[in-house]
PDB file of N, CA and C in Angstrom:
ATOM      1  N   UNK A   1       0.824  -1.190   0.000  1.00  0.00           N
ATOM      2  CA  UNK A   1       0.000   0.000   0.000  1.00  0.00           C
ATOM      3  C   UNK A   1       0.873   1.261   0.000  1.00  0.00           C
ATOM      4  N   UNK A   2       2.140   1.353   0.495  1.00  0.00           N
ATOM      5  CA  UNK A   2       2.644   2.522   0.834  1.00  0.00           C
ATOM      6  C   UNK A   2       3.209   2.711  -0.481  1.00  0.00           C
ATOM      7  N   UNK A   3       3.643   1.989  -1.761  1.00  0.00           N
ATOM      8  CA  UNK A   3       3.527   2.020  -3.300  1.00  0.00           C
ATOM      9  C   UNK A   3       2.466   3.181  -3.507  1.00  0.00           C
ATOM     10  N   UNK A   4       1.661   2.585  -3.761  1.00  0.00           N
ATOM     11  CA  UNK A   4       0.677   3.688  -4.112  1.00  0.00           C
ATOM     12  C   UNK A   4       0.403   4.767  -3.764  1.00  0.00           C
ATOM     13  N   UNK A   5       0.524   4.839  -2.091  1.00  0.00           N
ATOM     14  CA  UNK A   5       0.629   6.485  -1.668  1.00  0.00           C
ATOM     15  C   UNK A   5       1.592   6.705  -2.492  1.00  0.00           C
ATOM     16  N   UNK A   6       2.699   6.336  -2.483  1.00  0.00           N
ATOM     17  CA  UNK A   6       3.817   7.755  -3.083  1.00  0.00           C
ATOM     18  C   UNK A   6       3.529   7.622  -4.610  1.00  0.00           C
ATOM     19  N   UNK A   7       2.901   6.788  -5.329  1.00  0.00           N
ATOM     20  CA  UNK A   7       2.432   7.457  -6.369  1.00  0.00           C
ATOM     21  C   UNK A   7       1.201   8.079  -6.427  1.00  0.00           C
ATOM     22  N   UNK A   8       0.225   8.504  -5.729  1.00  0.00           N
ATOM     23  CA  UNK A   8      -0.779   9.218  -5.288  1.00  0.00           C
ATOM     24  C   UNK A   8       0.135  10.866  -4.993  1.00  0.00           C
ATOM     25  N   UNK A   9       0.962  10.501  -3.965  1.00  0.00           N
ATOM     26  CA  UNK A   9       1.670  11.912  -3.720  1.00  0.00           C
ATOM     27  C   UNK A   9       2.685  12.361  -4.868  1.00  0.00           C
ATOM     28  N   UNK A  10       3.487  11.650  -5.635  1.00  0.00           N
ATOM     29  CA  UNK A  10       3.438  12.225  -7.410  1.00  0.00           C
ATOM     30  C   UNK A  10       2.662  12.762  -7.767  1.00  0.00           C
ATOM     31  N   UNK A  11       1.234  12.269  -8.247  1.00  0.00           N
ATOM     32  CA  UNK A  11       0.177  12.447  -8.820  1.00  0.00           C
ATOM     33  C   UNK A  11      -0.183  14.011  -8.524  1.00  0.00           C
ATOM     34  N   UNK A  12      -0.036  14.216  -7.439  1.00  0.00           N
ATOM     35  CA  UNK A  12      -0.619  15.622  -6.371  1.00  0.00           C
ATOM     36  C   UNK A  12       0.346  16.310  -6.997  1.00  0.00           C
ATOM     37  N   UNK A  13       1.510  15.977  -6.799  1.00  0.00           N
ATOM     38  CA  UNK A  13       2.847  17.013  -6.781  1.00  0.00           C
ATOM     39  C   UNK A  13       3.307  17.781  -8.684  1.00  0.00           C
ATOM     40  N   UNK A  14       2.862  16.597  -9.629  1.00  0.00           N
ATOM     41  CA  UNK A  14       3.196  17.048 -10.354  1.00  0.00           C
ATOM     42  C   UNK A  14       1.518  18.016 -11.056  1.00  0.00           C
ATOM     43  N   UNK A  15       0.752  17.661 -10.595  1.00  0.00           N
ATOM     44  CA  UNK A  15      -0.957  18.411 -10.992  1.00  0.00           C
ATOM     45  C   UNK A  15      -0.833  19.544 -10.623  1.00  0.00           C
ATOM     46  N   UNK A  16       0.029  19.675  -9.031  1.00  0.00           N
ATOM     47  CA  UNK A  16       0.499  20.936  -8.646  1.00  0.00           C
ATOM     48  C   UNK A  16       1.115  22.048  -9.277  1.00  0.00           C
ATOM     49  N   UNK A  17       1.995  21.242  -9.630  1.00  0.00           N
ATOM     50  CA  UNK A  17       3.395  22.037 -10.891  1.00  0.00           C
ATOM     51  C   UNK A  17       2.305  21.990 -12.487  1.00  0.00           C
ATOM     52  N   UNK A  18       1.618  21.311 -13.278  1.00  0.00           N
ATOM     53  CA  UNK A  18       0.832  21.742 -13.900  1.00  0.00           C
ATOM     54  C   UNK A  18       0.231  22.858 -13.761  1.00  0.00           C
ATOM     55  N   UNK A  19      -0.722  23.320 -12.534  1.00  0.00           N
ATOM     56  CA  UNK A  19      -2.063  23.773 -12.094  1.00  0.00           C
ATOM     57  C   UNK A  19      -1.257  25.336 -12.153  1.00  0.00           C
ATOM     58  N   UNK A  20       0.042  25.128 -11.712  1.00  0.00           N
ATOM     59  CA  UNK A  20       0.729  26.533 -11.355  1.00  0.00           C
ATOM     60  C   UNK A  20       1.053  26.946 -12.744  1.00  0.00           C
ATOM     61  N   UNK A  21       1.297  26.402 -13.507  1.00  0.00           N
ATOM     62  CA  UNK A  21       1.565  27.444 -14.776  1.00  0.00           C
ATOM     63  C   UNK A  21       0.702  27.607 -15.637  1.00  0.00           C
ATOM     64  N   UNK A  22      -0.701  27.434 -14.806  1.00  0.00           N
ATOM     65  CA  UNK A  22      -2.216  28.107 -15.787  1.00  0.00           C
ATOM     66  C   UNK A  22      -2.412  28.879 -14.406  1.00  0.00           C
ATOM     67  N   UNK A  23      -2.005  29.117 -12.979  1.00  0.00           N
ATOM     68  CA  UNK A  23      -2.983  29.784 -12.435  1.00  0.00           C
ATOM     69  C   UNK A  23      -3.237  31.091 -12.599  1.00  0.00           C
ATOM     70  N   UNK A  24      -3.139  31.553 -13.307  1.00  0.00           N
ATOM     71  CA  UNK A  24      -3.555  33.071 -13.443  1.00  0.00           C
ATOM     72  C   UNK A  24      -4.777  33.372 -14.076  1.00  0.00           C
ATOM     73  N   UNK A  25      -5.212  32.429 -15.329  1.00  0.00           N
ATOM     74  CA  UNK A  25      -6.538  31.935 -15.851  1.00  0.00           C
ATOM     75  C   UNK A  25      -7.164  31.075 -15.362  1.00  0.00           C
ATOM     76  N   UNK A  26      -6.884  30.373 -14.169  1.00  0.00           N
ATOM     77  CA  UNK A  26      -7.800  30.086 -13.523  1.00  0.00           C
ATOM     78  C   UNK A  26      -9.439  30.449 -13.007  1.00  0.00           C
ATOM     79  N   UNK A  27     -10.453  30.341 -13.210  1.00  0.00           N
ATOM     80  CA  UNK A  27     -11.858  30.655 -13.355  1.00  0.00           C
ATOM     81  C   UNK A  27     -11.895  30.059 -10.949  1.00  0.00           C
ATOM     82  N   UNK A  28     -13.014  31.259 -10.397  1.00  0.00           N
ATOM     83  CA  UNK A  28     -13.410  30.319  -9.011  1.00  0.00           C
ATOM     84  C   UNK A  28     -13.197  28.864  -8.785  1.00  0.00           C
ATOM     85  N   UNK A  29     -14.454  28.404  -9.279  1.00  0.00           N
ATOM     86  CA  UNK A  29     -14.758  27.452  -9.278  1.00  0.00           C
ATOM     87  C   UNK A  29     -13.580  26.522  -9.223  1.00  0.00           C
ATOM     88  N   UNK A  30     -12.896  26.446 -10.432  1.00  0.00           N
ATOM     89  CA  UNK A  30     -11.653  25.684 -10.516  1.00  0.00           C
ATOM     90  C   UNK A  30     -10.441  26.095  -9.773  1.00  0.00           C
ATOM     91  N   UNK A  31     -10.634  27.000  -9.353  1.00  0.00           N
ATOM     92  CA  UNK A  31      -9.208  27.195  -8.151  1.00  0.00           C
ATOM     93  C   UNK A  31      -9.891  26.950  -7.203  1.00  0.00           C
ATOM     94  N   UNK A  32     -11.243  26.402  -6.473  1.00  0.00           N
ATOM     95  CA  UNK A  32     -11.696  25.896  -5.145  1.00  0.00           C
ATOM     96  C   UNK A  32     -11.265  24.522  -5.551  1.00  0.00           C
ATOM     97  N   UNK A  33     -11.702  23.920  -6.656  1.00  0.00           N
ATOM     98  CA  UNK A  33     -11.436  22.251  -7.354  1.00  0.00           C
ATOM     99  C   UNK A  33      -9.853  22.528  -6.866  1.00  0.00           C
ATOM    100  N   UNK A  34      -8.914  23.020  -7.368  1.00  0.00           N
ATOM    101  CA  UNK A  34      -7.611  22.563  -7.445  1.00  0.00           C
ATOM    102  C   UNK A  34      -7.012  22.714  -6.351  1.00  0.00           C
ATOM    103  N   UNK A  35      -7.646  23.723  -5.563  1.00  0.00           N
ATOM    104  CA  UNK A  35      -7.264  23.702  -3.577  1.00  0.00           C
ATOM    105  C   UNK A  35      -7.338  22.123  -3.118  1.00  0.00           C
ATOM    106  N   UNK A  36      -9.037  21.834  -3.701  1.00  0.00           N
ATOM    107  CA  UNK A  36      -8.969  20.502  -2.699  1.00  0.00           C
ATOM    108  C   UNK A  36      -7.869  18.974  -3.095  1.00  0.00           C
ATOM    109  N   UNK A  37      -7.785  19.504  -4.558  1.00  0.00           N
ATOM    110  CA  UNK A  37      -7.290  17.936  -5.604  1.00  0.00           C
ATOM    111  C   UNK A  37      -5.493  18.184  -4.166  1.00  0.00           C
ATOM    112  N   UNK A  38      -5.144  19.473  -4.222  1.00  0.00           N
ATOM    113  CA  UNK A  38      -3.662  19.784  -3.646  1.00  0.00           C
ATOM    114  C   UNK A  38      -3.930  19.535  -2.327  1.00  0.00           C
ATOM    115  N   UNK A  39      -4.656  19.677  -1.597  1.00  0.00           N
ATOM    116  CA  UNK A  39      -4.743  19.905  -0.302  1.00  0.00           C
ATOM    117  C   UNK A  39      -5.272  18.485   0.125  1.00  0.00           C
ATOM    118  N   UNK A  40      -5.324  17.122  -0.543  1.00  0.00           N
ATOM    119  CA  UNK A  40      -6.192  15.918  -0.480  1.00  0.00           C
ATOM    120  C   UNK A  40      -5.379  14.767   0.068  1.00  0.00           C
ATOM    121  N   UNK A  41      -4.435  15.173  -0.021  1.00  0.00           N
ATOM    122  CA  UNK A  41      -3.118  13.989   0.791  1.00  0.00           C
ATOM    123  C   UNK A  41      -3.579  13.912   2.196  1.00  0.00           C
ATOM    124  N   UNK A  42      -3.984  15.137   2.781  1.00  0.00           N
ATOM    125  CA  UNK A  42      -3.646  15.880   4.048  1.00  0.00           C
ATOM    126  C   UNK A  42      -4.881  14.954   4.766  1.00  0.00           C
ATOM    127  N   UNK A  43      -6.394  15.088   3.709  1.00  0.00           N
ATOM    128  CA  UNK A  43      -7.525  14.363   4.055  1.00  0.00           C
ATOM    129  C   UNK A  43      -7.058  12.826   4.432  1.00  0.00           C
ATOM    130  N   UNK A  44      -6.135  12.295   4.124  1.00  0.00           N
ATOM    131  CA  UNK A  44      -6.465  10.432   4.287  1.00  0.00           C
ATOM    132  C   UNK A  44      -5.373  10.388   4.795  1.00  0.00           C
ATOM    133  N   UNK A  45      -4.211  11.281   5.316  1.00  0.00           N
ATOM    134  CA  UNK A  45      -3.421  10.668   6.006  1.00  0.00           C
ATOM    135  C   UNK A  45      -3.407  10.875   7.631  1.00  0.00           C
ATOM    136  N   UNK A  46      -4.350  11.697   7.519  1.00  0.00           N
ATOM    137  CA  UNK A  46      -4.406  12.239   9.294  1.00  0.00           C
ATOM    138  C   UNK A  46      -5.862  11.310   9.300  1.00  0.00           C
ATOM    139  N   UNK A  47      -6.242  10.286   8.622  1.00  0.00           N
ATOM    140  CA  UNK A  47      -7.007   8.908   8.950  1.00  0.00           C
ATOM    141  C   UNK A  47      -6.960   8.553  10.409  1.00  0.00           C
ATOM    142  N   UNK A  48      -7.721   8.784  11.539  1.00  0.00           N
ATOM    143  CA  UNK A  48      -7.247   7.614  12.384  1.00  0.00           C
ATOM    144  C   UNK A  48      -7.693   6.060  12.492  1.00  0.00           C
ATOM    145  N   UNK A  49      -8.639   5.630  11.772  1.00  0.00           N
ATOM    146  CA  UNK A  49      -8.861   4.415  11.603  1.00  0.00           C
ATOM    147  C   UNK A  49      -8.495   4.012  10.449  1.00  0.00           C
ATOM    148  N   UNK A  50      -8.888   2.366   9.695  1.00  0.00           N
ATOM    149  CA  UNK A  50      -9.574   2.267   8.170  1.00  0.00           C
ATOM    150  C   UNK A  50     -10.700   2.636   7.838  1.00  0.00           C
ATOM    151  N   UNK A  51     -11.977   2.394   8.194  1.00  0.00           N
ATOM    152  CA  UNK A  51     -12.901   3.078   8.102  1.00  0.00           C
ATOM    153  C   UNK A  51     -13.022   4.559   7.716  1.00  0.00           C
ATOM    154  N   UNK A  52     -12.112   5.485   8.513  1.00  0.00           N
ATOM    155  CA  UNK A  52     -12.074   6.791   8.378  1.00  0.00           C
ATOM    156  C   UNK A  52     -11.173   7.031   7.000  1.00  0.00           C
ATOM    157  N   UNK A  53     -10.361   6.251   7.137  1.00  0.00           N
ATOM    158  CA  UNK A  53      -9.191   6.325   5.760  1.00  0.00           C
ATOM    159  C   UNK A  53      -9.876   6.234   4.870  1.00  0.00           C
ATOM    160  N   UNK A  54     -10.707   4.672   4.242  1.00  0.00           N
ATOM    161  CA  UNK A  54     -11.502   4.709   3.307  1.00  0.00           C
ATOM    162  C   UNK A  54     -12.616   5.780   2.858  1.00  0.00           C
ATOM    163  N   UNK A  55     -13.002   6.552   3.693  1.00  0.00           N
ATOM    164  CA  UNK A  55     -13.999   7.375   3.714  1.00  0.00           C
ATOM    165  C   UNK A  55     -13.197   8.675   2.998  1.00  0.00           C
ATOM    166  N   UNK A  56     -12.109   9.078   3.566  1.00  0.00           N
ATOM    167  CA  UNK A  56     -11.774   9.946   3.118  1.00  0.00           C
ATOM    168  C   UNK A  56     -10.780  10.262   1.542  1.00  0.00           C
ATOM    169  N   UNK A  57     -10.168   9.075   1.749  1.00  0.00           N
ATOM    170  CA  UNK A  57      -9.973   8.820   0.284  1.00  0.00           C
ATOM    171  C   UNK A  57     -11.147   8.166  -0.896  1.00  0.00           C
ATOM    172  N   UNK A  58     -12.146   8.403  -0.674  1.00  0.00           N
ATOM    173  CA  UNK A  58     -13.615   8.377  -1.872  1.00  0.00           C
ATOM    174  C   UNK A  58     -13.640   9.831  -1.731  1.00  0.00           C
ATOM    175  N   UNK A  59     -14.102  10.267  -0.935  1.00  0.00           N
ATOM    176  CA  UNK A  59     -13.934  11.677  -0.930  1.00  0.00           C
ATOM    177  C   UNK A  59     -13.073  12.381  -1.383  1.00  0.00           C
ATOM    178  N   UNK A  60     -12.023  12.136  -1.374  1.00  0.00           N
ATOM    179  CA  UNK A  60     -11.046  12.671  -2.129  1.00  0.00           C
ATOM    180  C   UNK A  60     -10.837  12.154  -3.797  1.00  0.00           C
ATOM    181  N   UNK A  61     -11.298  10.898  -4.336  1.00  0.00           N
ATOM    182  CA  UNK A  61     -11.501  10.788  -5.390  1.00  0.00           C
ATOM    183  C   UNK A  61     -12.908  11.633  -6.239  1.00  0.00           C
ATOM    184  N   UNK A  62     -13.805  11.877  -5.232  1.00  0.00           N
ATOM    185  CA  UNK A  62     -15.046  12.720  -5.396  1.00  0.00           C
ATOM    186  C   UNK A  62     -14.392  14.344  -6.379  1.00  0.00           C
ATOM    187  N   UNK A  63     -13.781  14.738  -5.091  1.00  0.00           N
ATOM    188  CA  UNK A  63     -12.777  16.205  -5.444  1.00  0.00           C
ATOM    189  C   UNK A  63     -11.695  15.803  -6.777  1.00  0.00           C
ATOM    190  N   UNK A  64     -11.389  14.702  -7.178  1.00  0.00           N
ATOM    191  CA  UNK A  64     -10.784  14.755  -8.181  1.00  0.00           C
ATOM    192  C   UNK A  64     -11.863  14.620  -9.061  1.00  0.00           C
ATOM    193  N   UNK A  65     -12.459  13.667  -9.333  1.00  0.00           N
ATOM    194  CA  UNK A  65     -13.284  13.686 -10.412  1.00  0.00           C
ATOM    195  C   UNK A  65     -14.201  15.171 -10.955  1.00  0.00           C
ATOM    196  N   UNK A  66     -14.250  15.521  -9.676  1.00  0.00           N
ATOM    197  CA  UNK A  66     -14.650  16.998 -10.105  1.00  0.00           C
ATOM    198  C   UNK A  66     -14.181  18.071 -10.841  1.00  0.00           C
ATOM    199  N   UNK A  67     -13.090  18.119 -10.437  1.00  0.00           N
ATOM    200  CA  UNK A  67     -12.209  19.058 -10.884  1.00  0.00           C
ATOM    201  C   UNK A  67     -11.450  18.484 -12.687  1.00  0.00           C
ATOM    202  N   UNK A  68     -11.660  17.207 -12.732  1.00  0.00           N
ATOM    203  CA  UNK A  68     -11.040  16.512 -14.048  1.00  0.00           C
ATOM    204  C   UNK A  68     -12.290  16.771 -14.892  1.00  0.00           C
ATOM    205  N   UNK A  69     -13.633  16.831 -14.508  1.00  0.00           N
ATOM    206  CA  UNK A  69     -14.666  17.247 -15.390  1.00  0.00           C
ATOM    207  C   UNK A  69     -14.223  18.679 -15.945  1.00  0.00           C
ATOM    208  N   UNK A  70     -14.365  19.491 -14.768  1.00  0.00           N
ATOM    209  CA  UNK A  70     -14.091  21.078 -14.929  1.00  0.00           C
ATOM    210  C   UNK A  70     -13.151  21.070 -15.746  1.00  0.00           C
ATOM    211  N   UNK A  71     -12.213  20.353 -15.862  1.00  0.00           N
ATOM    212  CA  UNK A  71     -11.019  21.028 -16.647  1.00  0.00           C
ATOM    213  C   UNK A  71     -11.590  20.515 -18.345  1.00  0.00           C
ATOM    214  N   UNK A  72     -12.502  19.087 -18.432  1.00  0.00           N
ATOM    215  CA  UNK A  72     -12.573  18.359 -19.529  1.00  0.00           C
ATOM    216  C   UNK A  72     -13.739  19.438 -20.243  1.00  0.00           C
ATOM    217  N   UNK A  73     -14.781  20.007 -19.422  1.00  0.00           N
ATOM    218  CA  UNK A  73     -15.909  20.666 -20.283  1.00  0.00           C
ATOM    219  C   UNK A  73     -15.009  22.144 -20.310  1.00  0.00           C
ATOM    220  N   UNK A  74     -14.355  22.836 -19.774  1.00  0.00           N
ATOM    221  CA  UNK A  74     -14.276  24.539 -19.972  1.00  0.00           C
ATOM    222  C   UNK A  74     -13.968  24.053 -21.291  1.00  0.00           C
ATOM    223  N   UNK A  75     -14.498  25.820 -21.623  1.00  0.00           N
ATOM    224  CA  UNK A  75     -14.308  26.267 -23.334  1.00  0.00           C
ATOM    225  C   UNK A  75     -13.525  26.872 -23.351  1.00  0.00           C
ATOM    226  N   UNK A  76     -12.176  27.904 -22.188  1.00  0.00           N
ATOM    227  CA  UNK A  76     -11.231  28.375 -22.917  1.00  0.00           C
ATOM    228  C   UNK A  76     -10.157  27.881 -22.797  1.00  0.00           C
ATOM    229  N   UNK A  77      -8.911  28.532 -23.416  1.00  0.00           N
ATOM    230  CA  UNK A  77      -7.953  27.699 -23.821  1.00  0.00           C
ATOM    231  C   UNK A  77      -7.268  27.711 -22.250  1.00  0.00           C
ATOM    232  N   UNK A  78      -6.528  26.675 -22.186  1.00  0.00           N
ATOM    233  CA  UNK A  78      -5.633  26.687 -20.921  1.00  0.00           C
ATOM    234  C   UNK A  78      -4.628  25.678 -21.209  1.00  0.00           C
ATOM    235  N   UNK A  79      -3.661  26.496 -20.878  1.00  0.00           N
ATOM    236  CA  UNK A  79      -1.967  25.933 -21.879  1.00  0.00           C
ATOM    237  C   UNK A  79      -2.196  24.804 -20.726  1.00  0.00           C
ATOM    238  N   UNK A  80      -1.327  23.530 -21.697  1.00  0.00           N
ATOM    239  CA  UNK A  80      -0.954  22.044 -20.696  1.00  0.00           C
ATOM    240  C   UNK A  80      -2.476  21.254 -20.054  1.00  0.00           C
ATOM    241  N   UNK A  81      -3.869  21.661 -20.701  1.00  0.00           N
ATOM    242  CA  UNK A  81      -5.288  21.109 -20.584  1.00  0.00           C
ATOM    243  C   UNK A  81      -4.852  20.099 -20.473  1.00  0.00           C
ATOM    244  N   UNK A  82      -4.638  18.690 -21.239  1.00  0.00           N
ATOM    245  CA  UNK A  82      -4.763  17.724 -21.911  1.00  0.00           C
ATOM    246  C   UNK A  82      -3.491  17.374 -20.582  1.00  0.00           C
ATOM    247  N   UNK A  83      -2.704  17.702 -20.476  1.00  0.00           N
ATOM    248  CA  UNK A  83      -1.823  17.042 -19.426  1.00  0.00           C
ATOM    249  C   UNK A  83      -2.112  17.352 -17.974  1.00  0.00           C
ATOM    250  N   UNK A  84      -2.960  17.830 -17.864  1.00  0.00           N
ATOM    251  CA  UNK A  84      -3.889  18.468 -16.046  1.00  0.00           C
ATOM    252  C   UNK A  84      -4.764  17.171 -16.231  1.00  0.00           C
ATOM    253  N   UNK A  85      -5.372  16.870 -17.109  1.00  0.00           N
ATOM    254  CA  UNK A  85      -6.389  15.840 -17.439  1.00  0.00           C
ATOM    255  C   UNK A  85      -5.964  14.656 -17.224  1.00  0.00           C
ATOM    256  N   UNK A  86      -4.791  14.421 -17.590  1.00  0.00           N
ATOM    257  CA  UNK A  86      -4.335  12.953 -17.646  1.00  0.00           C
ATOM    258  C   UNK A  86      -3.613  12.787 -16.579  1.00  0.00           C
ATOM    259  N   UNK A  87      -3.116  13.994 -16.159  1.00  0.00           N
ATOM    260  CA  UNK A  87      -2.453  13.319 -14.417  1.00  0.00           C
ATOM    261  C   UNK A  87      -3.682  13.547 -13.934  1.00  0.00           C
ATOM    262  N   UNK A  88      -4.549  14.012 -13.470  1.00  0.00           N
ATOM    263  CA  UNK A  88      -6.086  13.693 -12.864  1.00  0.00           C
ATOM    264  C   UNK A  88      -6.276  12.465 -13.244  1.00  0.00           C
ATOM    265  N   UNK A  89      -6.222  11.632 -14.272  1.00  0.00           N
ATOM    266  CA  UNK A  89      -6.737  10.554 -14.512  1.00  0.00           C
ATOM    267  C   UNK A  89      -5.651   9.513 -13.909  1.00  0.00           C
ATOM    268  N   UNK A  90      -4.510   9.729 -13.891  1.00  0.00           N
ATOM    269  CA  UNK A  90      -3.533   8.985 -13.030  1.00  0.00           C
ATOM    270  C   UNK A  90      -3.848   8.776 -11.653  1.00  0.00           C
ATOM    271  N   UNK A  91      -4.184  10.497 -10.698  1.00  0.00           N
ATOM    272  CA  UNK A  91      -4.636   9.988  -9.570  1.00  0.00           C
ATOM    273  C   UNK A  91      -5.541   9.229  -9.245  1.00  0.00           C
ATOM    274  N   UNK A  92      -7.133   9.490 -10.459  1.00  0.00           N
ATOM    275  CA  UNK A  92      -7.835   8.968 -10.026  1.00  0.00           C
ATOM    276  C   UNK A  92      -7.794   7.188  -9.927  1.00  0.00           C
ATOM    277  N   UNK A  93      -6.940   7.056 -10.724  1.00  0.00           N
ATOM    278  CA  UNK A  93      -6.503   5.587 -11.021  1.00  0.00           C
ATOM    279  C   UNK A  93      -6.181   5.261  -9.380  1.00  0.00           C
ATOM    280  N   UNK A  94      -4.699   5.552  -9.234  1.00  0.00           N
ATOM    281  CA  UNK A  94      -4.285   5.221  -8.248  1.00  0.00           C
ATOM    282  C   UNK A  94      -4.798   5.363  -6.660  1.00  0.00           C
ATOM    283  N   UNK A  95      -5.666   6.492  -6.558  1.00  0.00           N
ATOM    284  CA  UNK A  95      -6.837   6.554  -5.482  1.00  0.00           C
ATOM    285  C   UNK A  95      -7.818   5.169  -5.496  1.00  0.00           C
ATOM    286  N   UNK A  96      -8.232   4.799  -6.287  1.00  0.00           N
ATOM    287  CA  UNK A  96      -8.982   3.663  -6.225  1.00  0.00           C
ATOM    288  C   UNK A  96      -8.239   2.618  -6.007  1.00  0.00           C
ATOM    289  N   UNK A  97      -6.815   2.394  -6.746  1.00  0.00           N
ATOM    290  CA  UNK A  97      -5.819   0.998  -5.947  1.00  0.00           C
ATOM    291  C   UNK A  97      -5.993   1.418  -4.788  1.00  0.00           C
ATOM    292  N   UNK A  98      -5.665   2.480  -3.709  1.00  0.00           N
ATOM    293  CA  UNK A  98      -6.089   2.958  -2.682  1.00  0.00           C
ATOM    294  C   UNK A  98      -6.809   1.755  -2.180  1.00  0.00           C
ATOM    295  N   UNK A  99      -7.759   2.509  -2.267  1.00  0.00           N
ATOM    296  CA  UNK A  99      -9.136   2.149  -1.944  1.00  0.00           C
ATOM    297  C   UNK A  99      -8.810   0.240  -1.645  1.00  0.00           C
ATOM    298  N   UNK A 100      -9.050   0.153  -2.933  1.00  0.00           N
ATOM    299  CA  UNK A 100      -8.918  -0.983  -3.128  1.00  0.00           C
ATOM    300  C   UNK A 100      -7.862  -2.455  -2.584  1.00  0.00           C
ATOM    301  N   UNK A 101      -6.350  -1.227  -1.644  1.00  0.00           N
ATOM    302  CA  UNK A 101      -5.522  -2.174  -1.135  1.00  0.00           C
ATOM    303  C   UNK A 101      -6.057  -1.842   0.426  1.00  0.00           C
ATOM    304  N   UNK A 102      -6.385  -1.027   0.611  1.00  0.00           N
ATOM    305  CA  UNK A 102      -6.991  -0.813   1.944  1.00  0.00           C
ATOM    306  C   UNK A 102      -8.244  -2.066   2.348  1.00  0.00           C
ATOM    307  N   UNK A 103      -9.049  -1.779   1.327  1.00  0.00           N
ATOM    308  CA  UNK A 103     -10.293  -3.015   1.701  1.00  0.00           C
ATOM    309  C   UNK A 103      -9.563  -4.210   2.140  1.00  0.00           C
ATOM    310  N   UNK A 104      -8.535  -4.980   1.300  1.00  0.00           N
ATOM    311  CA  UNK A 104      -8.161  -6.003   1.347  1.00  0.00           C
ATOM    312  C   UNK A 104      -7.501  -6.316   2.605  1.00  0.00           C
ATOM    313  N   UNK A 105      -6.470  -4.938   2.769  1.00  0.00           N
ATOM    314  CA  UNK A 105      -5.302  -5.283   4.483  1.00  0.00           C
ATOM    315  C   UNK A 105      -6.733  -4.945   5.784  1.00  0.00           C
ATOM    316  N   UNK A 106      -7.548  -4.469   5.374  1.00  0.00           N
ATOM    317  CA  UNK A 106      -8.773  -4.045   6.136  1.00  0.00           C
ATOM    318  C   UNK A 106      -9.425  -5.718   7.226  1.00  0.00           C
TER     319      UNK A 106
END
């Protein structure tokens, strides 16, 4: 499991370094989305149970999927789109191994 966190915390780190060289065209909405996608490590590791862990990492796949819509429907241009998208789609990948190695050591 601890595999996947640190590619989960990649995932964060480089969306980060994406997210920063559009933030200036950033729209609300999507700079509240990209607070939480950055700020989402913080949610599942201060877990104190499994139960609580699992909970908070769906939730935190919730906040990604959100924000990977937002970026997939806007209509204006935003340099590096297509690569914000696909590391979103990386985390969301690897949030669900999450998920998914947790149930099992659970």
């Amino acid at each position: 499991m601890a595999d996947v966190i640190v590619q989960v915390s990649f995932d964060v780190v480089e969306f980060s370094r994406l997210y920063e060289q559009d933030h200036p065209r950033s729209a609300k909405n999507m700079f509240r989305c990209n607070e939480e996608v950055k700020k989402g490590l913080k949610w599942f590791l201060s877990a104190q149970n499994p139960t609580e862990f699992q909970e908070k990492v769906s939730n935190y796949i919730e906040a990604v999927k959100l924000t990977k819509q937002l970026y997939e429907d806007i209509q204006i241009p935003i340099e590096g789109k297509e690569k914000i998208i696909a590391q979103l789609s990386n985390l969301q990948t690897h949030l669900a191994k999450l998920i998914e190695e947790a149930s099992i050591n659970h």
